[in-house]
N, C-alpha and C. Protein backbone atom coordinates (compact mmCIF):
# COMPACT_ATOMS: atom_id res chain seq x y z
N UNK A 1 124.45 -5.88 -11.99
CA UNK A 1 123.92 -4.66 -11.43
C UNK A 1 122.57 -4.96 -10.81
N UNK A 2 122.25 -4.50 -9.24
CA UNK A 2 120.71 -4.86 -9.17
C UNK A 2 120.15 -3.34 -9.28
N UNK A 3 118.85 -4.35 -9.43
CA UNK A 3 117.58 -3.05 -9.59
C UNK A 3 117.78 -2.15 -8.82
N UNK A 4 118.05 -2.23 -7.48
CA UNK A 4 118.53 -0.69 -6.83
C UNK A 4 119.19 0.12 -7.41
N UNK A 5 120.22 -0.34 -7.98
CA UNK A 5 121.10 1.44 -8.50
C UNK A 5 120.58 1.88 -9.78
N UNK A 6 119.38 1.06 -10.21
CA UNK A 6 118.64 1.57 -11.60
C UNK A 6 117.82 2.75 -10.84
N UNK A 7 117.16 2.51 -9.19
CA UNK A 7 115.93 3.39 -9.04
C UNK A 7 116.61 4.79 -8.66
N UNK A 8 115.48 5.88 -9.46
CA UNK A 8 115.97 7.13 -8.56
C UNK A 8 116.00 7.17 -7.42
N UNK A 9 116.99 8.21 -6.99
CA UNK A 9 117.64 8.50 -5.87
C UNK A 9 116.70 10.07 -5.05
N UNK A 10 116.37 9.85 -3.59
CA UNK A 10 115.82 11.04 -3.21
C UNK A 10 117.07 11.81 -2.75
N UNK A 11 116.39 13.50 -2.31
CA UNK A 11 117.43 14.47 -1.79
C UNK A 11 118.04 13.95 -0.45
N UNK A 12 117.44 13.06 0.09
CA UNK A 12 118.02 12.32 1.34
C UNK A 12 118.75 11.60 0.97
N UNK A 13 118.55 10.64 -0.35
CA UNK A 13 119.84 10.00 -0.12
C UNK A 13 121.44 10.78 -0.86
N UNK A 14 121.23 12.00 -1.35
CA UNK A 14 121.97 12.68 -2.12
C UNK A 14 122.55 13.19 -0.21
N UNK A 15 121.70 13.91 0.28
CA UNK A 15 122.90 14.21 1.48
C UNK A 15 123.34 13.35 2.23
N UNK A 16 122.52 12.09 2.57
CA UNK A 16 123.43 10.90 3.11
C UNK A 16 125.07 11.03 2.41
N UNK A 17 124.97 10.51 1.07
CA UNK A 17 126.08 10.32 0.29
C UNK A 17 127.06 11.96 0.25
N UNK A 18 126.49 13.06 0.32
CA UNK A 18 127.11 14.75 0.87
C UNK A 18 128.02 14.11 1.87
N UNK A 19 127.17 13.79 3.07
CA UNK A 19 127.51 13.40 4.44
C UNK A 19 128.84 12.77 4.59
N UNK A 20 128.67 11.61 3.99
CA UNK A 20 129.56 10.30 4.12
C UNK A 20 130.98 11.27 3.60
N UNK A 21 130.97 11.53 2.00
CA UNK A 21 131.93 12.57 1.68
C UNK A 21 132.31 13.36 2.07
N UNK A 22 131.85 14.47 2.98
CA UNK A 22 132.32 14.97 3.73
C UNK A 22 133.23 14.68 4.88
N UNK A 23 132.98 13.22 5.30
CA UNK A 23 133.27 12.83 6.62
C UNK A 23 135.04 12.03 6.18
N UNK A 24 134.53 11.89 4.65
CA UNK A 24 136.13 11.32 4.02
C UNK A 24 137.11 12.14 3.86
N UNK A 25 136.42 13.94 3.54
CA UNK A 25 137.33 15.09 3.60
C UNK A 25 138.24 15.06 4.65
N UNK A 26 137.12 15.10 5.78
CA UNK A 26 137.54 15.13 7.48
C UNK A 26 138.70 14.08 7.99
N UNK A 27 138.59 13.19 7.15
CA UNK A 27 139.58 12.16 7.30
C UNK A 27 140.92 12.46 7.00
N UNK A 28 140.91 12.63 5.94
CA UNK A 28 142.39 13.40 4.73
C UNK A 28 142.36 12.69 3.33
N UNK A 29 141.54 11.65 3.38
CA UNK A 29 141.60 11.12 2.40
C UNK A 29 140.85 11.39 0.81
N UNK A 30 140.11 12.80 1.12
CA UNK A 30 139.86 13.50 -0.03
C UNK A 30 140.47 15.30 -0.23
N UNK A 31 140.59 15.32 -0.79
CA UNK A 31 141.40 17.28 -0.84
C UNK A 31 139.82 17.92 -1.09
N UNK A 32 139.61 19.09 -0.88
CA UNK A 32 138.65 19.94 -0.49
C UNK A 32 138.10 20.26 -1.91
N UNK A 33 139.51 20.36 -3.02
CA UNK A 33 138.62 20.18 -4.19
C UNK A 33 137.58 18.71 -5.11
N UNK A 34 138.95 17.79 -4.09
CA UNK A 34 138.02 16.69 -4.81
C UNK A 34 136.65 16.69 -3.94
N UNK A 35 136.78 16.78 -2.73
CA UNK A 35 135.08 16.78 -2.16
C UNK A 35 134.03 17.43 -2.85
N UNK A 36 134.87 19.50 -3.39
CA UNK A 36 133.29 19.81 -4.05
C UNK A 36 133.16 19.30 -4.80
N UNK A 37 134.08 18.49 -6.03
CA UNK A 37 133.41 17.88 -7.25
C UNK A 37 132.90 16.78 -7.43
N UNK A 38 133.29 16.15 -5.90
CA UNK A 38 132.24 14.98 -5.85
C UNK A 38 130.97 15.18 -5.06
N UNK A 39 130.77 16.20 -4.68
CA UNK A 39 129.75 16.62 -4.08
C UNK A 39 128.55 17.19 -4.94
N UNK A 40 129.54 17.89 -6.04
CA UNK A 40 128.79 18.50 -6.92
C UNK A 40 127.72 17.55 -7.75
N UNK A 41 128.65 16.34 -8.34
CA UNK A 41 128.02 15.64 -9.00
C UNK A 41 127.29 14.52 -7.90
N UNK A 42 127.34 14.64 -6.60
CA UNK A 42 126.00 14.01 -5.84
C UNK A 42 124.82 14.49 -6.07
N UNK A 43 124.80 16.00 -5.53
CA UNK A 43 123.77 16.95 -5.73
C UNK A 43 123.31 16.42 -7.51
N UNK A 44 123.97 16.23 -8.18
CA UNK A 44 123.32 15.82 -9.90
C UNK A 44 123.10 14.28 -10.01
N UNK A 45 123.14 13.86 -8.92
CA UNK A 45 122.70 12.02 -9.20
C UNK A 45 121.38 11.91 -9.52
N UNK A 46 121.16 10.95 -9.94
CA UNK A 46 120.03 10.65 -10.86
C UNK A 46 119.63 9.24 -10.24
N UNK A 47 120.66 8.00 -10.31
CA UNK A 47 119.85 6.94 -9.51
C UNK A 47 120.81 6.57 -8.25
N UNK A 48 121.13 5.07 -7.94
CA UNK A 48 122.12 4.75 -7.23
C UNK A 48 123.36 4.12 -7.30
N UNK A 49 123.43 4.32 -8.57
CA UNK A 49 124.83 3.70 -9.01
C UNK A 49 125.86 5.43 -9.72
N UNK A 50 125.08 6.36 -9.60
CA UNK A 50 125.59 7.29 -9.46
C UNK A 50 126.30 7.77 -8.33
N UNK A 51 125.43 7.60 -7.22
CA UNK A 51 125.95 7.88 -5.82
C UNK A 51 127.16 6.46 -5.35
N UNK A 52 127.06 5.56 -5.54
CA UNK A 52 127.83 4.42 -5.19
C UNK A 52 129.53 4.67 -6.18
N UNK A 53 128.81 5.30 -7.63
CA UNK A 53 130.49 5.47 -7.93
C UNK A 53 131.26 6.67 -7.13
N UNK A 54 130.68 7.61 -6.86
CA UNK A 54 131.60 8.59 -5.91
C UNK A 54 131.84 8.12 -5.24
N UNK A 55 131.63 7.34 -3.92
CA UNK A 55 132.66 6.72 -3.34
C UNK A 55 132.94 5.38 -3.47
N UNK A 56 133.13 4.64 -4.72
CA UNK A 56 133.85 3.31 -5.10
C UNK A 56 134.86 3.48 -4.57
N UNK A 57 136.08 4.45 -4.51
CA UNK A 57 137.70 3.95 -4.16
C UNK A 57 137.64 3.88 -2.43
N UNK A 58 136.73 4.63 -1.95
CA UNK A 58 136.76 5.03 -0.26
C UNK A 58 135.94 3.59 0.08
N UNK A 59 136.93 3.85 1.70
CA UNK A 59 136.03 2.45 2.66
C UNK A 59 134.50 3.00 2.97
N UNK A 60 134.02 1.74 3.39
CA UNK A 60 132.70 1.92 3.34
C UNK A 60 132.05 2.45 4.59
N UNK A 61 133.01 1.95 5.42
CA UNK A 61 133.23 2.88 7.03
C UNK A 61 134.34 3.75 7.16
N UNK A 62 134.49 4.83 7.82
CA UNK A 62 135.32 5.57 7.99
C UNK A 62 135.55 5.54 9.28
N UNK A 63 137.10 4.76 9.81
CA UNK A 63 137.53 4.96 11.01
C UNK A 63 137.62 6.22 11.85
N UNK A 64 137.55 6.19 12.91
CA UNK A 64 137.92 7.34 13.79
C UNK A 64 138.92 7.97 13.96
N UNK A 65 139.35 9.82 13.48
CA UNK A 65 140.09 10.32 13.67
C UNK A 65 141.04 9.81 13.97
N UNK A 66 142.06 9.43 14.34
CA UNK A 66 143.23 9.44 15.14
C UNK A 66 144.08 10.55 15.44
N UNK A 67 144.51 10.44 16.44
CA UNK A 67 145.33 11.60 17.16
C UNK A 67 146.21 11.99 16.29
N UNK A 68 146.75 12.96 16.08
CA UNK A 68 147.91 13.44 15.15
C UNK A 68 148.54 14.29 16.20
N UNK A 69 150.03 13.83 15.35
CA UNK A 69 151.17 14.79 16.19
C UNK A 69 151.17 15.92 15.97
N UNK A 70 150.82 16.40 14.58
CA UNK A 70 150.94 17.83 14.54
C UNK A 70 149.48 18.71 13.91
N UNK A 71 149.23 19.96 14.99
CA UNK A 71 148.67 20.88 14.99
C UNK A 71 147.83 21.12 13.86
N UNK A 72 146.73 21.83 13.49
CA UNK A 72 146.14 22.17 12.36
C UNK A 72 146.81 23.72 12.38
N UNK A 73 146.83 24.48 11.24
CA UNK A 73 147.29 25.71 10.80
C UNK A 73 146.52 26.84 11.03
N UNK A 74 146.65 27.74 12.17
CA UNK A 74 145.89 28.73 13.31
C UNK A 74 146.80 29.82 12.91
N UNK A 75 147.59 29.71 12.27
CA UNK A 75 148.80 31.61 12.58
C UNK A 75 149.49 31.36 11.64
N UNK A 76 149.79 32.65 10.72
CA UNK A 76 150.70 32.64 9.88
C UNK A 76 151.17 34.05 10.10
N UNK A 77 152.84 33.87 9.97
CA UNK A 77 153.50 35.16 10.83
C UNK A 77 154.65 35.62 9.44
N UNK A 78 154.31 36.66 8.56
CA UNK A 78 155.65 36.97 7.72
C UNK A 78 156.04 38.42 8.39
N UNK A 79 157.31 38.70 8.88
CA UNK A 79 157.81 40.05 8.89
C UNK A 79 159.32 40.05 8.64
N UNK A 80 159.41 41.32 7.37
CA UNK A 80 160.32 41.31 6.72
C UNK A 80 160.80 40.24 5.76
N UNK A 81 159.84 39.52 5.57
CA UNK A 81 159.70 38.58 4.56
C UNK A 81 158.36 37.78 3.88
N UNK A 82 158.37 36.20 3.54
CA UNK A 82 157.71 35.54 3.13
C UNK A 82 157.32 34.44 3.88
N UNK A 83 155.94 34.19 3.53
CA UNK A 83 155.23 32.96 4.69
C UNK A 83 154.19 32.32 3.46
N UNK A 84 154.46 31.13 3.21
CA UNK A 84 153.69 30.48 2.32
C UNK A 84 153.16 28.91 3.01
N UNK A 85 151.94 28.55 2.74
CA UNK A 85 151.37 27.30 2.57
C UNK A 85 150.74 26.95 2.48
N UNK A 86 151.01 25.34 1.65
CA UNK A 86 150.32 25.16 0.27
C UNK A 86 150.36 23.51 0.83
N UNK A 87 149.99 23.02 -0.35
CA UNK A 87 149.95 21.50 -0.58
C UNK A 87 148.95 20.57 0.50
N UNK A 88 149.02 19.56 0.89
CA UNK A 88 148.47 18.93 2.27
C UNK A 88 148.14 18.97 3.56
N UNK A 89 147.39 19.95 4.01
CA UNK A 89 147.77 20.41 5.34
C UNK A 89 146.42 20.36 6.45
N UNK A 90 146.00 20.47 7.45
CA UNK A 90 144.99 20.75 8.11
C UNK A 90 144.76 22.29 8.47
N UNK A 91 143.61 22.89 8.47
CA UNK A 91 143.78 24.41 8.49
C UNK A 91 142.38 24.32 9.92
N UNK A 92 142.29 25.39 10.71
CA UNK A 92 141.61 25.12 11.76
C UNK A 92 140.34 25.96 11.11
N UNK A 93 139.32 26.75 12.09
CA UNK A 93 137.75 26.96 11.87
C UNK A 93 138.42 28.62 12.26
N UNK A 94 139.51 29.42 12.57
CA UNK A 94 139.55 30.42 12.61
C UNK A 94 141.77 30.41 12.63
N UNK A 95 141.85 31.17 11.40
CA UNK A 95 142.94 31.32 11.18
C UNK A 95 143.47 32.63 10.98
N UNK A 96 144.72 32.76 12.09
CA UNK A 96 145.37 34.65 12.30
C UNK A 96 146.24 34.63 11.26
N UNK A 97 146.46 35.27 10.19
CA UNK A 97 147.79 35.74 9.67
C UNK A 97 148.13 37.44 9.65
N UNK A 98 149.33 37.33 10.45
CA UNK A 98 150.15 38.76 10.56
C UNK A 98 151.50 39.23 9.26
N UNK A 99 151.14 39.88 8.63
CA UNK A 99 152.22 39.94 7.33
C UNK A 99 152.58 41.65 7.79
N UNK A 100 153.89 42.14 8.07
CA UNK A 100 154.42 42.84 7.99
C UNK A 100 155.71 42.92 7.32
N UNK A 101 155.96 44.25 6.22
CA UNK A 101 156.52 44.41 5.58
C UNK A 101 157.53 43.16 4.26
N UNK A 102 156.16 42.32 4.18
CA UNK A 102 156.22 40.95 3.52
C UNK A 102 155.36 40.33 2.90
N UNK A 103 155.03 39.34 2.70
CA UNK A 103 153.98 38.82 2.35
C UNK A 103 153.20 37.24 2.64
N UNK A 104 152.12 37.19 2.32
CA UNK A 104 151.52 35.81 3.04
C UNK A 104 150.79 35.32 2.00
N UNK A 105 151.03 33.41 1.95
CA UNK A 105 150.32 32.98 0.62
C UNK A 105 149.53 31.89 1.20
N UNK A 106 148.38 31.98 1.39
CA UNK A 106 147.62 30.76 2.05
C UNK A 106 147.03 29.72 0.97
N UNK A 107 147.56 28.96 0.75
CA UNK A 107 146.90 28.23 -0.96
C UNK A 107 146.27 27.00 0.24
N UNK A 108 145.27 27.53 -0.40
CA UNK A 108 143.75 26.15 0.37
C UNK A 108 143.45 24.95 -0.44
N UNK A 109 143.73 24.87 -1.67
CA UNK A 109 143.60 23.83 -2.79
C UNK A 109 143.26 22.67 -2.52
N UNK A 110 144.50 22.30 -1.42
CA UNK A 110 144.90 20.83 -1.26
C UNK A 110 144.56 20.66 0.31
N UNK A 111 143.74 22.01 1.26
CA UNK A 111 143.93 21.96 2.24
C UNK A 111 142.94 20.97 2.53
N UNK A 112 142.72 20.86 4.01
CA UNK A 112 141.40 19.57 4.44
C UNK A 112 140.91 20.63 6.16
N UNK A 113 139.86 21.08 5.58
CA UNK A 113 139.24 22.16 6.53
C UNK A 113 138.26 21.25 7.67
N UNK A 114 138.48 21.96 9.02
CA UNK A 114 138.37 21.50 10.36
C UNK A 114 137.04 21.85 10.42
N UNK A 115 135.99 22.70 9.46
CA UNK A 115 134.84 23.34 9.58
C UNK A 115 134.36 23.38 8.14
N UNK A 116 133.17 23.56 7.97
CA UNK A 116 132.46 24.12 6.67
C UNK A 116 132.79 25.85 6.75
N UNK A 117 132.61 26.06 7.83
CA UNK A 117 133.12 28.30 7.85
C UNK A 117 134.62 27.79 7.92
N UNK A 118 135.90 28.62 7.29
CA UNK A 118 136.98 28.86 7.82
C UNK A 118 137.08 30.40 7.67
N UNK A 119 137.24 31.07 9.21
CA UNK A 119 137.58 32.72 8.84
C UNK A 119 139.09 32.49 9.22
N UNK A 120 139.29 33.56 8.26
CA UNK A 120 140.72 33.95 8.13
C UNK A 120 140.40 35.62 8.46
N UNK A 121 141.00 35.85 9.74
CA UNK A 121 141.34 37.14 10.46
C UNK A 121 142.87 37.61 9.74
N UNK A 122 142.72 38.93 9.34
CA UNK A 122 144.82 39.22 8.94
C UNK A 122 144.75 40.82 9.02
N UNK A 123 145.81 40.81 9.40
CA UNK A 123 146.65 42.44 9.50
C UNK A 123 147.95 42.28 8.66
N UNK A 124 147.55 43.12 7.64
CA UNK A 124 148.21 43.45 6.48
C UNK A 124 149.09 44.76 6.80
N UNK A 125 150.60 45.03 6.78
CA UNK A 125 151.18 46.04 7.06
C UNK A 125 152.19 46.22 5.25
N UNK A 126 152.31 47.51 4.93
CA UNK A 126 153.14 46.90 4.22
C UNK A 126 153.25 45.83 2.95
N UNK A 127 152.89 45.13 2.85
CA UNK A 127 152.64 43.91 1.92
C UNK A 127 151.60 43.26 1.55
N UNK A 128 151.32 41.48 1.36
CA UNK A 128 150.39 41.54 0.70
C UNK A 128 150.09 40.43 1.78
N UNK A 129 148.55 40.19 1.27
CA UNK A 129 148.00 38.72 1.91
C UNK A 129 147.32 38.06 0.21
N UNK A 130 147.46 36.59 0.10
CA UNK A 130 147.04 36.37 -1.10
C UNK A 130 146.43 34.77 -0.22
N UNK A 131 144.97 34.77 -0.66
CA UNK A 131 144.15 33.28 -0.18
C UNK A 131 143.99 33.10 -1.68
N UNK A 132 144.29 31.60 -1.82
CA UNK A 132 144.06 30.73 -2.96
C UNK A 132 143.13 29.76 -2.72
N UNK A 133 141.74 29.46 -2.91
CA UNK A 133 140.90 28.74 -2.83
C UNK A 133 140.38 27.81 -4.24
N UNK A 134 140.01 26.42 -4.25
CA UNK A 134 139.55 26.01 -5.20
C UNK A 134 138.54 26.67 -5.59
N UNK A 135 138.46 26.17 -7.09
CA UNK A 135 136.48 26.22 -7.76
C UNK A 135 135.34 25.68 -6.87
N UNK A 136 134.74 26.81 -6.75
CA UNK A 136 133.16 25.67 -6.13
C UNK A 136 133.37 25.87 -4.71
N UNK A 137 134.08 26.73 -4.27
CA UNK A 137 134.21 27.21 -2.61
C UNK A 137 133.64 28.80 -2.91
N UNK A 138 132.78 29.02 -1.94
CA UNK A 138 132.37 30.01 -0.98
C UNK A 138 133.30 31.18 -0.74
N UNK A 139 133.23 32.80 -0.91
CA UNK A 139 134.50 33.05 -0.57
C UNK A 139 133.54 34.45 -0.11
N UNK A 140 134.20 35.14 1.07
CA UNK A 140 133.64 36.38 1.64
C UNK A 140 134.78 36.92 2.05
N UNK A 141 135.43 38.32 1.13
CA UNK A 141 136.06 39.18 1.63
C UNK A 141 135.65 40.53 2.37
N UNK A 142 135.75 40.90 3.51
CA UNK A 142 135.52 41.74 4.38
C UNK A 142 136.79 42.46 5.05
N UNK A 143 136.23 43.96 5.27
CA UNK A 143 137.50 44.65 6.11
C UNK A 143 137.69 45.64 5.67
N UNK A 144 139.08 46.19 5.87
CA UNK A 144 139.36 47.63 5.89
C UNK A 144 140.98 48.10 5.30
N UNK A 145 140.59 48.71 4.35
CA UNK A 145 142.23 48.85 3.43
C UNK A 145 142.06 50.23 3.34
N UNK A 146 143.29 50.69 3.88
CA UNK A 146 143.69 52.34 3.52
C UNK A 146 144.84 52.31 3.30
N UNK A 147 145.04 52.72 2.33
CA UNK A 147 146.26 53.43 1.52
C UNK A 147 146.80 51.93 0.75
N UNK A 148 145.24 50.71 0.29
CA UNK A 148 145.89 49.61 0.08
C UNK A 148 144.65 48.97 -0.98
N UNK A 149 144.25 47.72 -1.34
CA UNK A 149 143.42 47.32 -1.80
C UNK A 149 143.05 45.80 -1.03
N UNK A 150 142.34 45.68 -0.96
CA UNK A 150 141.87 44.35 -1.29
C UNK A 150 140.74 44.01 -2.53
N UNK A 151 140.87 42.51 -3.06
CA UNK A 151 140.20 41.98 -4.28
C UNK A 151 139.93 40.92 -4.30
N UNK A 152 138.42 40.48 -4.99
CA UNK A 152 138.67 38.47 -4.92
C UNK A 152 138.77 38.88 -6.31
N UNK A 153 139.43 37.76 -6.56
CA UNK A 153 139.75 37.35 -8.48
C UNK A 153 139.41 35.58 -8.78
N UNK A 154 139.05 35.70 -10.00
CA UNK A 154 138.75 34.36 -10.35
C UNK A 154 136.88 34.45 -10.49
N UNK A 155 137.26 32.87 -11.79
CA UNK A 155 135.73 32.70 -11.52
C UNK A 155 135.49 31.40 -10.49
N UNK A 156 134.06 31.39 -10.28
CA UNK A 156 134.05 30.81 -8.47
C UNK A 156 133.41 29.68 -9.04
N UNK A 157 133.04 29.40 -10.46
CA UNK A 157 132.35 27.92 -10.64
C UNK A 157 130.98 27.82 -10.40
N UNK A 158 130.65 26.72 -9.84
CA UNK A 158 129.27 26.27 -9.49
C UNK A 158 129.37 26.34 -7.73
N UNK A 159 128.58 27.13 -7.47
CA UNK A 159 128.35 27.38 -5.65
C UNK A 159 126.98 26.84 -5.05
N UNK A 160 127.09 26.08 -4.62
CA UNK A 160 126.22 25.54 -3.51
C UNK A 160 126.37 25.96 -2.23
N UNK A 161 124.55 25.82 -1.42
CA UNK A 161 124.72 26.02 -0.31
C UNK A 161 125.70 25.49 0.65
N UNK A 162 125.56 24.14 0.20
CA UNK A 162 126.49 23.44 1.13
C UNK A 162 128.24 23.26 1.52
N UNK A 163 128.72 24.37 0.02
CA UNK A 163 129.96 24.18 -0.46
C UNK A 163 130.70 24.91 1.15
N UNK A 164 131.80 25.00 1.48
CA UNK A 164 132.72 25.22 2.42
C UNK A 164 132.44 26.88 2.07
N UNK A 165 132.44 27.48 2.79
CA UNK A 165 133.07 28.98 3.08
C UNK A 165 133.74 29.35 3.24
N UNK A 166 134.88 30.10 2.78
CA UNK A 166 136.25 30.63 3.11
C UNK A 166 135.87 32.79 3.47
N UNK A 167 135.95 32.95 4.63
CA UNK A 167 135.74 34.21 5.19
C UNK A 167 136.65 34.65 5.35
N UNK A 168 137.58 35.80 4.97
CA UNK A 168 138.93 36.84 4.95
C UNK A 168 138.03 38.23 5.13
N UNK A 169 138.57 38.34 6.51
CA UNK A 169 138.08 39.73 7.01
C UNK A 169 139.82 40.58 7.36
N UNK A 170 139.86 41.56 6.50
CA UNK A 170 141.47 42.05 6.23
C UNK A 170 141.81 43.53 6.53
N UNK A 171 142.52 43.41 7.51
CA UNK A 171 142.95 45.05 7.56
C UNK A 171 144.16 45.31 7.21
N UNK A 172 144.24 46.04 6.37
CA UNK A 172 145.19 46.05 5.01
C UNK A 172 145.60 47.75 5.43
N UNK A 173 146.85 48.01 5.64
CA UNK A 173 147.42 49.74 5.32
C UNK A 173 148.79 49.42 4.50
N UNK A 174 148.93 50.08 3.78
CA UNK A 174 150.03 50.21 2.39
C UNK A 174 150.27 49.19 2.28
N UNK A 175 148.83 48.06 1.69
CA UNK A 175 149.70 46.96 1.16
C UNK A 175 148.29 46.12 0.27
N UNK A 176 147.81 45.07 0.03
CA UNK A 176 146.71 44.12 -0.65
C UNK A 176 146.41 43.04 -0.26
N UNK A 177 145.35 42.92 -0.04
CA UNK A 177 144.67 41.45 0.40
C UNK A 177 144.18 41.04 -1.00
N UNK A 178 144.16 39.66 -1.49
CA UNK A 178 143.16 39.18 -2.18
C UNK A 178 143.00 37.93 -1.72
N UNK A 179 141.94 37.16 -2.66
CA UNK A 179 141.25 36.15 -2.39
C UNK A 179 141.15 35.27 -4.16
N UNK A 180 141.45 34.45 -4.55
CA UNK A 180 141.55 33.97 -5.65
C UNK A 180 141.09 32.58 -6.09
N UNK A 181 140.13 32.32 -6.60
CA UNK A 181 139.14 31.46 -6.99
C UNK A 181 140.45 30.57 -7.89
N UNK A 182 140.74 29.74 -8.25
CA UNK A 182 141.80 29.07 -9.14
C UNK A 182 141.66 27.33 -9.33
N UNK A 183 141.62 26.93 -10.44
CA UNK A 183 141.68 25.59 -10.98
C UNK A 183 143.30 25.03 -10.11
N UNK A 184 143.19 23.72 -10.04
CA UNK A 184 144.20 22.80 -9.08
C UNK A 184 145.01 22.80 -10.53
């Protein structure tokens, strides 16, 4: 071990190491929950062998994007039924979902966000809208429900400035929006 990762670490080098992690999110090669919790415990480093084990498994450079064949996730359309997704996915910096007489399940868990803001715009008819977000994300529900509810549920963890934002602005008539804070 050398003397460097014995010395404390400044707030610069805690967002350098934010930075870098972040940029591994952007890649795909971390899920949005593992970023806040390795983010979390950047923000709590103490010297430099703290910051060096968060990213031990990641390269030390991060190649450039590459083109992908398919789209990040901009629209989600349920009518007269169900529209769910979950697991691995890219989600864009402003996302439409239309749910009529059905329902919509946006589980963000595992997603890998195109922005630190993601708003989620939705028109709720009828049914429900349900956002699933990790611990330690940001969450702002906004909008307008008549003859309906909207709710965030869950506890939200440890929130930092820097953590991702998830924005659901919902117009909801005879039906529920929520927003749900939830362990992976």
């Amino acid at each position: 071990m050398s003397g460097g990762e014995l010395v404390r670490v400044s707030d610069a080098e805690r967002e350098r190491s934010v930075a870098a992690l972040r940029e591994h999110l952007v890649q795909g090669r971390l899920s949005l929950e593992e970023f806040t919790s390795r983010m979390t415990s950047a923000y709590a480093a103490t010297t430099g062998a703290d910051l060096a084990a968060l990213e031990a498994d990641l390269p030390t450079a991060a190649p450039a994007l590459a083109k992908r064949g398919r789209r990040a996730t901009g629209f989600l359309l349920a009518l007269f039924g169900a529209t769910k997704r979950a697991g691995s996915f890219r989600v864009r910096e402003h996302v439409v979902t239309i749910t009529l007489f059905g329902g919509t399940t946006l589980d963000l868990r595992g997603a890998l966000l195109e922005g630190d803001v993601v708003n989620i715009h939705s028109l709720t008819m009828f049914g429900g809208l349900d956002v699933i977000v990790p611990e330690g994300v940001e969450t702002d529900l906004t909008g307008l429900a008549i003859f309906g509810a909207k709710e965030t549920r869950g506890e939200p963890g440890v929130l930092r400035p820097e953590a991702p934002l998830v924005r659901v602005n919902a117009l909801v008539l005879f039906g529920a929006a929520s927003v749900r804070v939830k362990a992976r």
